[in-house]
Protein backbone atom coordinates (compact mmCIF):
# COMPACT_ATOMS: atom_id res chain seq x y z
CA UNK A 1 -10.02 214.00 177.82
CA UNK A 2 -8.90 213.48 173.87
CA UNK A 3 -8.96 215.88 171.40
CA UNK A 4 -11.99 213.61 170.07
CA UNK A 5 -14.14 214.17 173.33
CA UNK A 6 -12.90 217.80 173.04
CA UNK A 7 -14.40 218.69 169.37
CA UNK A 8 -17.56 216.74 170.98
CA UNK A 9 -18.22 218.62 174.53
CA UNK A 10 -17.58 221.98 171.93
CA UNK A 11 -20.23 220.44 169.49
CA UNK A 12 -22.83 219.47 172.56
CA UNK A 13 -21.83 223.43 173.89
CA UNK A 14 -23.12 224.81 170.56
CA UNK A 15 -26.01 222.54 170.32
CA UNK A 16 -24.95 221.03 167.22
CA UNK A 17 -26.29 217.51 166.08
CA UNK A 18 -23.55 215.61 164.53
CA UNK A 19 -24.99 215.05 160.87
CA UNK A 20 -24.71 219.20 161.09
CA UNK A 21 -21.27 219.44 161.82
CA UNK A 22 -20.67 216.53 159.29
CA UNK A 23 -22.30 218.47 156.72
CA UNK A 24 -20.53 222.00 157.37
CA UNK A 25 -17.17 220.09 157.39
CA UNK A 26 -17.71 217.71 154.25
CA UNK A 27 -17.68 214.72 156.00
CA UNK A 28 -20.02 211.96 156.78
CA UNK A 29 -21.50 211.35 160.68
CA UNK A 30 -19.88 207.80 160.63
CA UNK A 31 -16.49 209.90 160.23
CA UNK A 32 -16.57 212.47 162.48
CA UNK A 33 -18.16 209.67 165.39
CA UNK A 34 -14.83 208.05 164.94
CA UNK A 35 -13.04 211.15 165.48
CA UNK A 36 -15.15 211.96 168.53
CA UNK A 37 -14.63 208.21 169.93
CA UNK A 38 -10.63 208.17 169.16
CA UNK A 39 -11.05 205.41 166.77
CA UNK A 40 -10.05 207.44 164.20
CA UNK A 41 -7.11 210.10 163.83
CA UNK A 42 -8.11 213.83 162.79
CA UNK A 43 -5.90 215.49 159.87
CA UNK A 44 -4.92 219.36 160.12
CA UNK A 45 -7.04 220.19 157.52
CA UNK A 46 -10.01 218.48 159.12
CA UNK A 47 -9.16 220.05 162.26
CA UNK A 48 -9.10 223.61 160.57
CA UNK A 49 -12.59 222.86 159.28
CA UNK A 50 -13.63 221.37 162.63
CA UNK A 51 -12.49 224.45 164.21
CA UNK A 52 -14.18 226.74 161.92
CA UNK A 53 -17.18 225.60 162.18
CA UNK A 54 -17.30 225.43 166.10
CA UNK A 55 -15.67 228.96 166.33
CA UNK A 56 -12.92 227.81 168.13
CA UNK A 57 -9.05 227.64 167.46
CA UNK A 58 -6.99 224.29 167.55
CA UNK A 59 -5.18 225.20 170.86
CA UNK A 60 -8.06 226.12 172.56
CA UNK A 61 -9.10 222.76 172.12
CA UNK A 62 -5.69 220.95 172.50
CA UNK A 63 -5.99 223.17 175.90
CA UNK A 64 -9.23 221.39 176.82
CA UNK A 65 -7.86 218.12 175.99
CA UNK A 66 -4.84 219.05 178.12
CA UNK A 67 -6.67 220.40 181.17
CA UNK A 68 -9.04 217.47 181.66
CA UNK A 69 -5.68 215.14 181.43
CA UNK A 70 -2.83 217.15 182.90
CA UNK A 71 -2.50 217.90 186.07
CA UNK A 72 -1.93 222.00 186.93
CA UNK A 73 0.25 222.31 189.44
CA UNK A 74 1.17 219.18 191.92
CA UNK A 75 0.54 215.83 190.39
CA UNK A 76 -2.11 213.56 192.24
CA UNK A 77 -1.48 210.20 193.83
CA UNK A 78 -1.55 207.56 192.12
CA UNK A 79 -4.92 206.13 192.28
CA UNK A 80 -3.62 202.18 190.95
CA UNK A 81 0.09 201.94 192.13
CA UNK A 82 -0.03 198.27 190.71
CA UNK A 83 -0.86 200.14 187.39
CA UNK A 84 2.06 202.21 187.28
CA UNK A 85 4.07 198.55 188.36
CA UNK A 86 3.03 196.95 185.49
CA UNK A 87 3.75 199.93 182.54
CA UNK A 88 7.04 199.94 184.59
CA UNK A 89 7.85 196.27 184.46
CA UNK A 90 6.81 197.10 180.50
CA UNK A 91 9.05 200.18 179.90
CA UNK A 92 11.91 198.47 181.22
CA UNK A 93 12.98 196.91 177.78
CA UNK A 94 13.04 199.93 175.83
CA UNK A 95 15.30 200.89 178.72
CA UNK A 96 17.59 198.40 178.14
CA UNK A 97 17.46 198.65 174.68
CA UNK A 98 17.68 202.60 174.60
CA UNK A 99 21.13 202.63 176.98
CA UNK A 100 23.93 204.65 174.53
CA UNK A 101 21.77 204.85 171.71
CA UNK A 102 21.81 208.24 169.41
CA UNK A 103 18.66 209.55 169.06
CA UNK A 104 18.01 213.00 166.90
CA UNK A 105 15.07 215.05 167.75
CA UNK A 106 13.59 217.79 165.40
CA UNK A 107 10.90 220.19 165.81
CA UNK A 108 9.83 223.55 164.46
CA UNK A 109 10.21 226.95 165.97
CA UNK A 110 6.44 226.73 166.81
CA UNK A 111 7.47 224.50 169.76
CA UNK A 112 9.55 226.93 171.45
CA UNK A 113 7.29 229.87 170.39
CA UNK A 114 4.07 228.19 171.85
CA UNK A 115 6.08 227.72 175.33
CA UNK A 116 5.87 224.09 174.92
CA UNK A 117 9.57 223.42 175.09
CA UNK A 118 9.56 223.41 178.63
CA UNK A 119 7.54 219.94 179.11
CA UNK A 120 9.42 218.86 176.39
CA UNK A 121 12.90 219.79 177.87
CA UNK A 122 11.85 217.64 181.38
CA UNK A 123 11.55 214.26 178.92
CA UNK A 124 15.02 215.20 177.01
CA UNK A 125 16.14 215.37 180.88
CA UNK A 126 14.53 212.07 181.73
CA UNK A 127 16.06 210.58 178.18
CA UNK A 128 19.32 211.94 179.12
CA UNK A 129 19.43 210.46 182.65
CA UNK A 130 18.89 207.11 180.82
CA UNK A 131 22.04 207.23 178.69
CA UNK A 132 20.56 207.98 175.35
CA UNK A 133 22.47 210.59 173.42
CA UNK A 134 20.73 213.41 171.80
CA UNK A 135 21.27 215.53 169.40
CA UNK A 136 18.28 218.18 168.97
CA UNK A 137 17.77 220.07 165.91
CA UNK A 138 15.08 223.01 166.39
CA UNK A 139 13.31 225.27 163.55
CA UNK A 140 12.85 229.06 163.41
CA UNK A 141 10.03 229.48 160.82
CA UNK A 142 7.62 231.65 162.53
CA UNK A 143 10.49 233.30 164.48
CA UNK A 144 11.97 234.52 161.08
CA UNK A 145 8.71 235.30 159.47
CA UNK A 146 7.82 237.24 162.53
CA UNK A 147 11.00 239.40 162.44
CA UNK A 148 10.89 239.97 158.55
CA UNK A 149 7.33 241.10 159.08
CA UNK A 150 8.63 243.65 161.78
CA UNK A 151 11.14 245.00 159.49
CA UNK A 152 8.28 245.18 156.45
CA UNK A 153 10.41 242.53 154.56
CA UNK A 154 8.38 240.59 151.98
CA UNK A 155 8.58 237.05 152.17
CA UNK A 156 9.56 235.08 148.32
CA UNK A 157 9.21 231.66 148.44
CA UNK A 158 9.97 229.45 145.29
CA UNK A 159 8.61 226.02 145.27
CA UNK A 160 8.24 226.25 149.38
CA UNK A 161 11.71 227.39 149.58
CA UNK A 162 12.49 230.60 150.87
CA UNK A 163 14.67 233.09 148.61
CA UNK A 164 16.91 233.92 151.67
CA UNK A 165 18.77 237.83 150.45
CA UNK A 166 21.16 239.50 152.37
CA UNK A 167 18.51 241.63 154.37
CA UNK A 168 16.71 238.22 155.21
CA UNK A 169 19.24 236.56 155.96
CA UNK A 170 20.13 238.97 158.95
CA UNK A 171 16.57 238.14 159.93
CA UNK A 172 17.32 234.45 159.97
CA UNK A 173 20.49 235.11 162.08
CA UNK A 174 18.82 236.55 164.72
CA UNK A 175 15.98 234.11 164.82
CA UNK A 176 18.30 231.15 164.83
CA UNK A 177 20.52 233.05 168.10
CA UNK A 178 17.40 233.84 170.04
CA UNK A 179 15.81 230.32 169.64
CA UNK A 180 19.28 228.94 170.76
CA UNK A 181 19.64 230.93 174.00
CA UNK A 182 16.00 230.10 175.02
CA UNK A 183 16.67 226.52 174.22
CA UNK A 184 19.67 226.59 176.34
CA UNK A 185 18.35 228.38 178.99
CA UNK A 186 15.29 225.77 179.14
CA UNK A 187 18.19 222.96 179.52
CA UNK A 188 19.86 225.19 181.75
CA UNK A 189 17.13 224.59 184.79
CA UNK A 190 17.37 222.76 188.21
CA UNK A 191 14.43 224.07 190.09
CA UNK A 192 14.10 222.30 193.24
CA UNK A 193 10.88 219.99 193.36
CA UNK A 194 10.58 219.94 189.19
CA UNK A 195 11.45 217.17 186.92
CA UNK A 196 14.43 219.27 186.00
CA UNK A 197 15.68 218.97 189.47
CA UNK A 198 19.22 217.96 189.93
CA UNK A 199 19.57 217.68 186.01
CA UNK A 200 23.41 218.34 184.74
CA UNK A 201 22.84 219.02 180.57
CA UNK A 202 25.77 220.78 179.18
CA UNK A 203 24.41 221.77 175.74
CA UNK A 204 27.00 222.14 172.77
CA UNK A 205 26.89 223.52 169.69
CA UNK A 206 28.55 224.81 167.03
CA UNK A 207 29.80 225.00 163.41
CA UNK A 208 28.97 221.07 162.65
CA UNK A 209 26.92 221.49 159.77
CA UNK A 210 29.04 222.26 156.42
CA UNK A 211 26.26 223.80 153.43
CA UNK A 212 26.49 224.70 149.84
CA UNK A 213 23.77 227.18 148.00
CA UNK A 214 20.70 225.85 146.37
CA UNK A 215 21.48 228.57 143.37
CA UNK A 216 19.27 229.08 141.12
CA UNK A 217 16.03 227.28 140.69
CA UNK A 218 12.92 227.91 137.82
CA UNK A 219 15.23 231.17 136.90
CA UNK A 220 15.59 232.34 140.26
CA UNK A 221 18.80 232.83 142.73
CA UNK A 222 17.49 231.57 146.12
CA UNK A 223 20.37 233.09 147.09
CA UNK A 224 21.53 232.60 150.98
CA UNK A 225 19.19 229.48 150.77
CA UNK A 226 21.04 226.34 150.58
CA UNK A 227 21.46 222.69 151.20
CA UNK A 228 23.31 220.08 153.52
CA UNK A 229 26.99 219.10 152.30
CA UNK A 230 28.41 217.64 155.17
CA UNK A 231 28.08 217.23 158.92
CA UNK A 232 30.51 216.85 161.71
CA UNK A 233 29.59 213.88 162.59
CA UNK A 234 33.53 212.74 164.64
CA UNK A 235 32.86 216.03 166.37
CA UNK A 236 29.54 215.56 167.36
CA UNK A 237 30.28 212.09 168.63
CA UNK A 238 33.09 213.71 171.15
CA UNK A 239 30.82 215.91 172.23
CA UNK A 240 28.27 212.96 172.51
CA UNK A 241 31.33 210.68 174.32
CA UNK A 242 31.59 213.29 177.08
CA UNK A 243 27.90 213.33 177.93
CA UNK A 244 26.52 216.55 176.37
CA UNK A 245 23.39 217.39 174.47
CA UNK A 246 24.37 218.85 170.58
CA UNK A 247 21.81 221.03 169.62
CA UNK A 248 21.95 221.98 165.75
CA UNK A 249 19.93 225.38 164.61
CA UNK A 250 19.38 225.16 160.37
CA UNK A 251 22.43 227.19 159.63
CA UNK A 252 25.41 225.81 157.78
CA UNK A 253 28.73 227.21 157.30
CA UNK A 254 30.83 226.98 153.87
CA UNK A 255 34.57 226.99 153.97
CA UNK A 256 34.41 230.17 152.19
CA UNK A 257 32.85 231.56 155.92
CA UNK A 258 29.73 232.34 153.97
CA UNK A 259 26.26 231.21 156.09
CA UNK A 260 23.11 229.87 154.79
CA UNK A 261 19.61 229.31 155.95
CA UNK A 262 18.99 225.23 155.71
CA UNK A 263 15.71 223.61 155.88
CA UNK A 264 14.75 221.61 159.51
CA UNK A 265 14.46 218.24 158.13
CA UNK A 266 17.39 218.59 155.24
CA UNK A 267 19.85 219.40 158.69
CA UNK A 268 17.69 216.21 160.70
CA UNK A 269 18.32 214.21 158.20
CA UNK A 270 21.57 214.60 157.35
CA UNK A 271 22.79 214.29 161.17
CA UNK A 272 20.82 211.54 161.62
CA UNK A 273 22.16 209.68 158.39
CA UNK A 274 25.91 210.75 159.50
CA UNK A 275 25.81 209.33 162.92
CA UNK A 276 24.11 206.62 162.36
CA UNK A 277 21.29 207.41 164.80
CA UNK A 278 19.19 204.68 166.34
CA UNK A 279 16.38 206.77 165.71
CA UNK A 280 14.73 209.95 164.29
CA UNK A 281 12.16 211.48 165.72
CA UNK A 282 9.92 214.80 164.28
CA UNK A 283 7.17 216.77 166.67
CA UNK A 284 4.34 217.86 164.13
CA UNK A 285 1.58 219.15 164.47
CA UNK A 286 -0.39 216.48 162.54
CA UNK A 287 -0.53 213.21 165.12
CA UNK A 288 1.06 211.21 162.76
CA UNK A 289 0.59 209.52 159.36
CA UNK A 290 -2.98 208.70 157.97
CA UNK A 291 -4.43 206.83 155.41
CA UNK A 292 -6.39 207.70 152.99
CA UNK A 293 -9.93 207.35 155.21
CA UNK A 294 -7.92 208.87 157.38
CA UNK A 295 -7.11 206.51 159.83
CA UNK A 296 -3.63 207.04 161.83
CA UNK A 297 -1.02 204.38 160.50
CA UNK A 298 1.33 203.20 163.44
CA UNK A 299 3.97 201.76 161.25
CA UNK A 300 4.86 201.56 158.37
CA UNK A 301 7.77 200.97 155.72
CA UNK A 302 9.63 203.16 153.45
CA UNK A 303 8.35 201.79 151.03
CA UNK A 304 4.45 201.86 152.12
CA UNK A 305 5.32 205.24 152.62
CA UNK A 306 6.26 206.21 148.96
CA UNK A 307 3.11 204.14 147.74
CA UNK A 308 1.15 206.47 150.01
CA UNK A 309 3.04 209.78 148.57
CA UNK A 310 2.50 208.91 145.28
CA UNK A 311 -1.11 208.10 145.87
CA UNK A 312 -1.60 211.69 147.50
CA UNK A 313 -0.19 213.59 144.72
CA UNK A 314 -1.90 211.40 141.58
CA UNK A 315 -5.28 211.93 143.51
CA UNK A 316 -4.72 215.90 144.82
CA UNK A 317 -8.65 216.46 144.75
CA UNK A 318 -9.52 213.25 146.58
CA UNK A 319 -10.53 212.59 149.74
CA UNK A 320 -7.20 211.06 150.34
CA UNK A 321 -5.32 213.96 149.65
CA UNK A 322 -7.94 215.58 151.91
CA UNK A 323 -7.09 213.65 154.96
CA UNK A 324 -2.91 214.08 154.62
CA UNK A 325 -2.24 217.37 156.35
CA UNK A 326 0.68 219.63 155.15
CA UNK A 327 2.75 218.26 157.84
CA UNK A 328 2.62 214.61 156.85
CA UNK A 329 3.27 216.10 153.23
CA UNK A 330 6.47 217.92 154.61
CA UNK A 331 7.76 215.21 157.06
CA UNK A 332 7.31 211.98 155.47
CA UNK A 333 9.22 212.21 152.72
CA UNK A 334 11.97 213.33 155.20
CA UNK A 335 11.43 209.93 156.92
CA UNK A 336 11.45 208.53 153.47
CA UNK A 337 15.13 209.71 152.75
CA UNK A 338 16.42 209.01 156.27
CA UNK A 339 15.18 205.07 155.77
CA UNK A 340 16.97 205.11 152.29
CA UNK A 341 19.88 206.70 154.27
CA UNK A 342 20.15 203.96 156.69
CA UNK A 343 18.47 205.43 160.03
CA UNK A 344 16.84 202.55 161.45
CA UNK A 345 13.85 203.83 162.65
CA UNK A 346 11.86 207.33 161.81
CA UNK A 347 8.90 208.35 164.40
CA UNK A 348 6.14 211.04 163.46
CA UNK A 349 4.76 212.52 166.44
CA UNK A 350 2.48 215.66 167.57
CA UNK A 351 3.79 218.15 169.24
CA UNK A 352 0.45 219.22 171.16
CA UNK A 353 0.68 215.96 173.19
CA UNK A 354 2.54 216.61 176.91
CA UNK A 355 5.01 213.90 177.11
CA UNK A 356 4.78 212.14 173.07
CA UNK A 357 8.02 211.62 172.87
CA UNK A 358 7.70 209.61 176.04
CA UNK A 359 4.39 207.73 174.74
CA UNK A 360 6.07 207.02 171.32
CA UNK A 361 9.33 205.21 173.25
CA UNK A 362 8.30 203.63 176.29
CA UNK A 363 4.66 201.95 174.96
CA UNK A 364 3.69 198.92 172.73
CA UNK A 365 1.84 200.90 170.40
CA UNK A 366 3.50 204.59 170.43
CA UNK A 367 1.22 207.26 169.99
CA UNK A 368 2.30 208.31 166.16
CA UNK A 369 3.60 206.93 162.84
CA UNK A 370 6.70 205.00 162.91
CA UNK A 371 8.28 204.82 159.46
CA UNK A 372 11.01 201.91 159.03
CA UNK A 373 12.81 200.19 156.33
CA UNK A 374 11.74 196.62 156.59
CA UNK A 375 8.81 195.34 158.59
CA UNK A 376 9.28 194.79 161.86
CA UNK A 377 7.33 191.84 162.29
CA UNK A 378 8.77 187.99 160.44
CA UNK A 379 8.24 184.37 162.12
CA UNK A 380 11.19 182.20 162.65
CA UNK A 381 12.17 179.01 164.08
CA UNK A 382 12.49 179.34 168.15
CA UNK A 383 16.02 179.34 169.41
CA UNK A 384 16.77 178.32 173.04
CA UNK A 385 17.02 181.76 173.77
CA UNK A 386 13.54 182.65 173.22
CA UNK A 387 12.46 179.99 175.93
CA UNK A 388 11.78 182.93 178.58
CA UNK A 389 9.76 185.02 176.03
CA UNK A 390 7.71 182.17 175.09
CA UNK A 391 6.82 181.50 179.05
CA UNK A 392 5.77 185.14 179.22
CA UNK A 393 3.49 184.90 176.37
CA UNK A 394 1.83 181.55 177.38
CA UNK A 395 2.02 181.28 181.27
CA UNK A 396 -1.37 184.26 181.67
CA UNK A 397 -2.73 181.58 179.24
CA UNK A 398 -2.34 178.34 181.21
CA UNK A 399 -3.19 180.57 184.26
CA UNK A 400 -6.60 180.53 182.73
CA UNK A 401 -6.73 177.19 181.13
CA UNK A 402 -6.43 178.08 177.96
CA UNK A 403 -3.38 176.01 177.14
CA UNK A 404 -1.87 173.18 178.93
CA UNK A 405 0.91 174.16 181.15
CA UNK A 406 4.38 174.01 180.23
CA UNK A 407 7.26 173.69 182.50
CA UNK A 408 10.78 175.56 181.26
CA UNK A 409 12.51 172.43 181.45
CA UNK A 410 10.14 170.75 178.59
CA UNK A 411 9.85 173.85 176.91
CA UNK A 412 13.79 173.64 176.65
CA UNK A 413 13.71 170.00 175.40
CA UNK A 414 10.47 170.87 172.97
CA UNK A 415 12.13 173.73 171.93
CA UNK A 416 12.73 172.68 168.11
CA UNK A 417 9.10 172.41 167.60
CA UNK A 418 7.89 175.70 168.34
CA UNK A 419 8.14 179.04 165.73
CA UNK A 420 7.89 182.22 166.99
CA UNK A 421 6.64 185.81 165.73
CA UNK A 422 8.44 188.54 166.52
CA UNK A 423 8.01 192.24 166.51
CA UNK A 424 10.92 194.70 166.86
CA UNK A 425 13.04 192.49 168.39
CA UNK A 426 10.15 191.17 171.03
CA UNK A 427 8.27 187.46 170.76
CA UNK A 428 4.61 188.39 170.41
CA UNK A 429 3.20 185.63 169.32
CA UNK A 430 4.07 181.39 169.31
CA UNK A 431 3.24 178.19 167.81
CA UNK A 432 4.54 174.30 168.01
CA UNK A 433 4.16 171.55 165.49
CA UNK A 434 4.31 167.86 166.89
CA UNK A 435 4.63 165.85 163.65
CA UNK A 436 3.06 162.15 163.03
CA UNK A 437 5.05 161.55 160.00
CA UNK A 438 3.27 158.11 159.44
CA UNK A 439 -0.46 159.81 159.58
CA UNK A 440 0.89 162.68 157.60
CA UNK A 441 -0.48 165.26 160.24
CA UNK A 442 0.80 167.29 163.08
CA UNK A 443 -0.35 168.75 166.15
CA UNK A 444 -0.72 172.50 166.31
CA UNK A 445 -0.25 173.32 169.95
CA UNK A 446 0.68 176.64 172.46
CA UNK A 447 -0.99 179.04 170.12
CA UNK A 448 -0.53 182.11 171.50
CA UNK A 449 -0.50 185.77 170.33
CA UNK A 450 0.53 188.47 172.59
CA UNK A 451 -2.50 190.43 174.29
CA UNK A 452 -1.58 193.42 173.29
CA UNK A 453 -1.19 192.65 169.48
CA UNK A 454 -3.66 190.79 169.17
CA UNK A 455 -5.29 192.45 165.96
CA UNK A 456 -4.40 193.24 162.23
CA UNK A 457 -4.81 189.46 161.49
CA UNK A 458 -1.68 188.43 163.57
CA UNK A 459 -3.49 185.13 164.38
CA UNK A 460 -3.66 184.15 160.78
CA UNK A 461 -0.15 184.75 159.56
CA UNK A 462 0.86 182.53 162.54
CA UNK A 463 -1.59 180.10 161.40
CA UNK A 464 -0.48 180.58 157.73
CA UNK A 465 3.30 179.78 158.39
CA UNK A 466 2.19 177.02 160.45
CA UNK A 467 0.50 175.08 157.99
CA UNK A 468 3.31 175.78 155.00
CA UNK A 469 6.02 174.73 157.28
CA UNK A 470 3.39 171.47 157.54
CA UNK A 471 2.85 170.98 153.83
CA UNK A 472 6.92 172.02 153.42
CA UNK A 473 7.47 168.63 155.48
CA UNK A 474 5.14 166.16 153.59
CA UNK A 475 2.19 165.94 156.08
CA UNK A 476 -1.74 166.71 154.52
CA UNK A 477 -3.39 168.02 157.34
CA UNK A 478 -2.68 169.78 161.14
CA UNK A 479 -5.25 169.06 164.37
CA UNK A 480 -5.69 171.05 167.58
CA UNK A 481 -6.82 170.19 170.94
CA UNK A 482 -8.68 173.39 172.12
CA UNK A 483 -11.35 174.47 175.06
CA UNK A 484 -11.57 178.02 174.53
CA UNK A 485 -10.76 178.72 171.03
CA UNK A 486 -13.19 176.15 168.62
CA UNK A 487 -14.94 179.07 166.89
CA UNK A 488 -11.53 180.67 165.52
CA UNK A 489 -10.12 177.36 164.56
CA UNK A 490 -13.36 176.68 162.93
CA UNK A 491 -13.85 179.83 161.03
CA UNK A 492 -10.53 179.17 159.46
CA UNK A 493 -11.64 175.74 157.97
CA UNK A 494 -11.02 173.00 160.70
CA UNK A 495 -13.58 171.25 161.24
CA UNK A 496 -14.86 169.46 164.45
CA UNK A 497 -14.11 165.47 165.03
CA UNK A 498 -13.98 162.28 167.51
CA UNK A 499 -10.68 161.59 169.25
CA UNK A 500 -10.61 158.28 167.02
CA UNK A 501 -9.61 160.62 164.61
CA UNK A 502 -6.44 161.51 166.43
CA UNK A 503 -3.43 159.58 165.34
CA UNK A 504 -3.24 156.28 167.67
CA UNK A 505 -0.09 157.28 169.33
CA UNK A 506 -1.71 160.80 170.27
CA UNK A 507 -4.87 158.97 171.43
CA UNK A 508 -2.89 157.63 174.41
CA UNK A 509 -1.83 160.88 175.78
CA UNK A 510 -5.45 162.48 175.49
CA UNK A 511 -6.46 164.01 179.04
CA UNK A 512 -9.86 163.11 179.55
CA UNK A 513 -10.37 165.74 182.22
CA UNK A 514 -9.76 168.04 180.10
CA UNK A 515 -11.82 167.18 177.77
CA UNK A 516 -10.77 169.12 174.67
CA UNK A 517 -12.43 168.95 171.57
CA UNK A 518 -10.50 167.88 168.47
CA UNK A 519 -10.52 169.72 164.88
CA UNK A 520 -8.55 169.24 162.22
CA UNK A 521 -7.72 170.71 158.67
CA UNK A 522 -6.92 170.04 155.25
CA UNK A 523 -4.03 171.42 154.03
């Protein structure tokens, strides 16, 4: 069950018509029936209100998401084993890929205080047993506010920084040691019969993170509070080289053998910017990034992102605003700096979801927001290398008789016609061009868009570089020869005509069992 079809058994429980809980949440019933279907993300502050008005709390319903999807206690059988085949056959190039690649991992003190570090610590053990080097940095928040509150210490924040005096600072000390033993002690575990079973983590930390203070800021001394000013990053890598786990609390250390109290994603960050980390990856407590009808955003760029920020706070009272939690307000702009920093690749992620880190690596789509420098997606000219991609896009096509099959050996020798579309390093998508330089036309042929990607108007950009690669070589107009596919061709402007119309030399190789019809286009 989703946390959609959660809020909705809770809504049918309380007898509640959707156009009422629209109305007692400010939303409209179009809305909220995306929310309940899972076609449309939910922000914390809509969650809040959702929650409010059902008389529930978020992790009760998180829990009934949970329950209806997790197992309790011994995992069931697989009901499809040819299921699990095929996500396994998909996973295994992000396991390639993934192999000795740095990854930093950042969450708040929430995750350890909830209990859910102990799900999370079997995926670092699966990550691990792949190769991929972590370095985990962890938060203390509520630990230190709950400690300070014990000792009847009052909390000063100054623009969402906290003012971190000597008495708080012993508070943040303590915090920081506690959440590090539990963390370790997590790691630590080999029960027999668990996913931890067998596992061999040696965790390391340690003085790695050099600070400076903050000072003073709007007229007041934060104090203990300060700010990144170097990290280790040679001695994390020997730690990294010998196969450990470096786990980093938000405490740095000044030469002077002073301490102060760092923020989560200023230490992230920084670590991930100094060892040039493959990726870096923040548990939330939002799902990820939305727009602003609140709609999750898979990827997007740095710069997208800063558009979006800047949108948010010029429109504070708008619904846009309204639908960007105080998560995405904290972490992207963390993401932001790591992109301008050079990390490659920044993931957003909730922290409520059993295995997300898992989701977010080892599927098409992830599961959150994955923030990046430059698009991921650009069309090229096919290389001979991309000959097996471009059978594994098309061959479930001829299989069906949508296209005409292919063998790799005239593939190979057709191989300067086609252009590819790639995303992240993958071919999702192909296209040839057979030129008749004396009609002034070409052949568009073996269009083909990866099943899983095929939305967001993928189709057209293929199309679009097709035909300005035509009009870049002279010719005034493309044709295809299609079975399946005349409606999309013809929404799109080609229009339908006689094989006479086919260039003569093209005429002679027309199958007339197959019997496709012919369009052509304009340019």
């Amino acid at each position: 069950m989703s946390l959609g079809q959660a809020i909705r058994k809770r809504r049918k429980t309380l007898a509640l018509t959707l156009q009422t809980l629209a109305a007692n949440v400010g939303t409209d019933s179009g809305n909220l029936s995306r929310i309940e279907r899972g076609a449309q993300g939910v922000s914390e502050s809509m969650l809040r209100k959702l929650c409010h008005a059902l008389d529930c709390t978020p992790a009760q319903l998180y829990a009934q998401a949970d329950t209806a999807t997790t197992p309790a206690t011994t995992p069931r059988p697989m009901q499809h084993p040819q299921d699990f085949v095929r996500w396994f056959r998909s996973a295994a190039p992000y396991i390639h890929a993934f192999g000795g690649r740095t990854f930093v991992i950042a969450f708040g003190g929430e995750v350890v205080e909830d209990g859910q570090f102990t799900a999370l610590s079997h995926d670092l053990n699966l990550l691990a047993s792949l190769e991929v080097r972590l370095v985990l940095v962890h938060g203390a928040r509520p630990q230190i506010e709950s400690r300070l509150k014990r000792a009847r210490i009052e909390t000063r924040l100054v623009n969402g920084l906290r003012v971190t005096d000597a008495q708080a600072m012993e508070a943040v000390k303590e915090a920081n040691g506690a959440i590090r033993v539990e963390i370790e002690a997590q790691l630590s575990m080999g029960i027999v019969n668990s996913p931890m079973a067998g596992s061999d983590i040696r965790v390391a930390s340690g003085n790695f993170v050099t600070a400076r203070p903050l000072g003073v800021r709007d007229g007041v001394d934060l104090q203990h509070t300060g700010t990144v000013r170097k990290v280790d990053a040679i001695g994390i890598q020997k730690r990294l080289d010998d196969g450990e786990l470096v786990l980093l609390s938000p405490l740095g250390y000044s030469p002077t053998g002073e301490v102060f109290n760092l923020t989560l994603e200023d230490v992230a960050v920084s670590a991930a910017a100094a060892l040039d980390a493959d990726k870096l990856i923040f548990l939330m407590d939002a799902n990820g990034v939305h727009n602003v009808r609140g709609e999750l955003l898979r990827e997007m760029t740095a710069l997208k992102a800063k558009n979006l920020l800047r949108n948010v706070e010029n429109n504070t009272q708008g619904s846009g605003a309204q639908n960007f939690s105080e998560d995405e307000a904290y972490y992207l702009p963390a993401a932001v700096r790591a992109c301008d920093q050079g990390v490659a690749r920044t993931h957003l992620i909730s922290r409520h979801i059993d295995g997300a880190i898992l989701q977010e690596l080892f599927t098409y789509d992830g599961i959150g927001t994955m923030v990046t420098e430059q698009p991921l997606e650009s069309m090229r000219e096919a290389e001979i290398g991309d000959v097996g991609g471009i059978l594994q896009l098309i061959e479930p096509l001829e299989a069906e008789g949508v296209l005409v099959r292919r063998g790799r050996e005239r593939l190979e020798m057709e191989i300067s016609r086609f252009h590819v579309m790639e995303h992240d390093g993958r071919i999702i998508g192909c296209a040839a061009l057979y030129p008749f330089p004396e009609e002034k036309t070409a052949e568009l042929a073996c269009m083909a868009v990866h099943h899983a990607y095929r939305r967001g108007g993928r189709g057209d950009r293929l199309l679009q570089y097709c035909e300005s690669i035509a009009k870049e070589q002279g010719l005034k107009s493309v044709f295809v020869l299609t079975t399946h596919t005349e409606h999309w061709f013809e929404e799109r402007g080609f229009i339908e005509r006689d094989v006479n119309a086919l260039p003569q030399q093209r005429q002679q190789l027309y199958n007339l069992q197959r019997r496709s019809k012919v369009f052509t286009k304009q340019l």
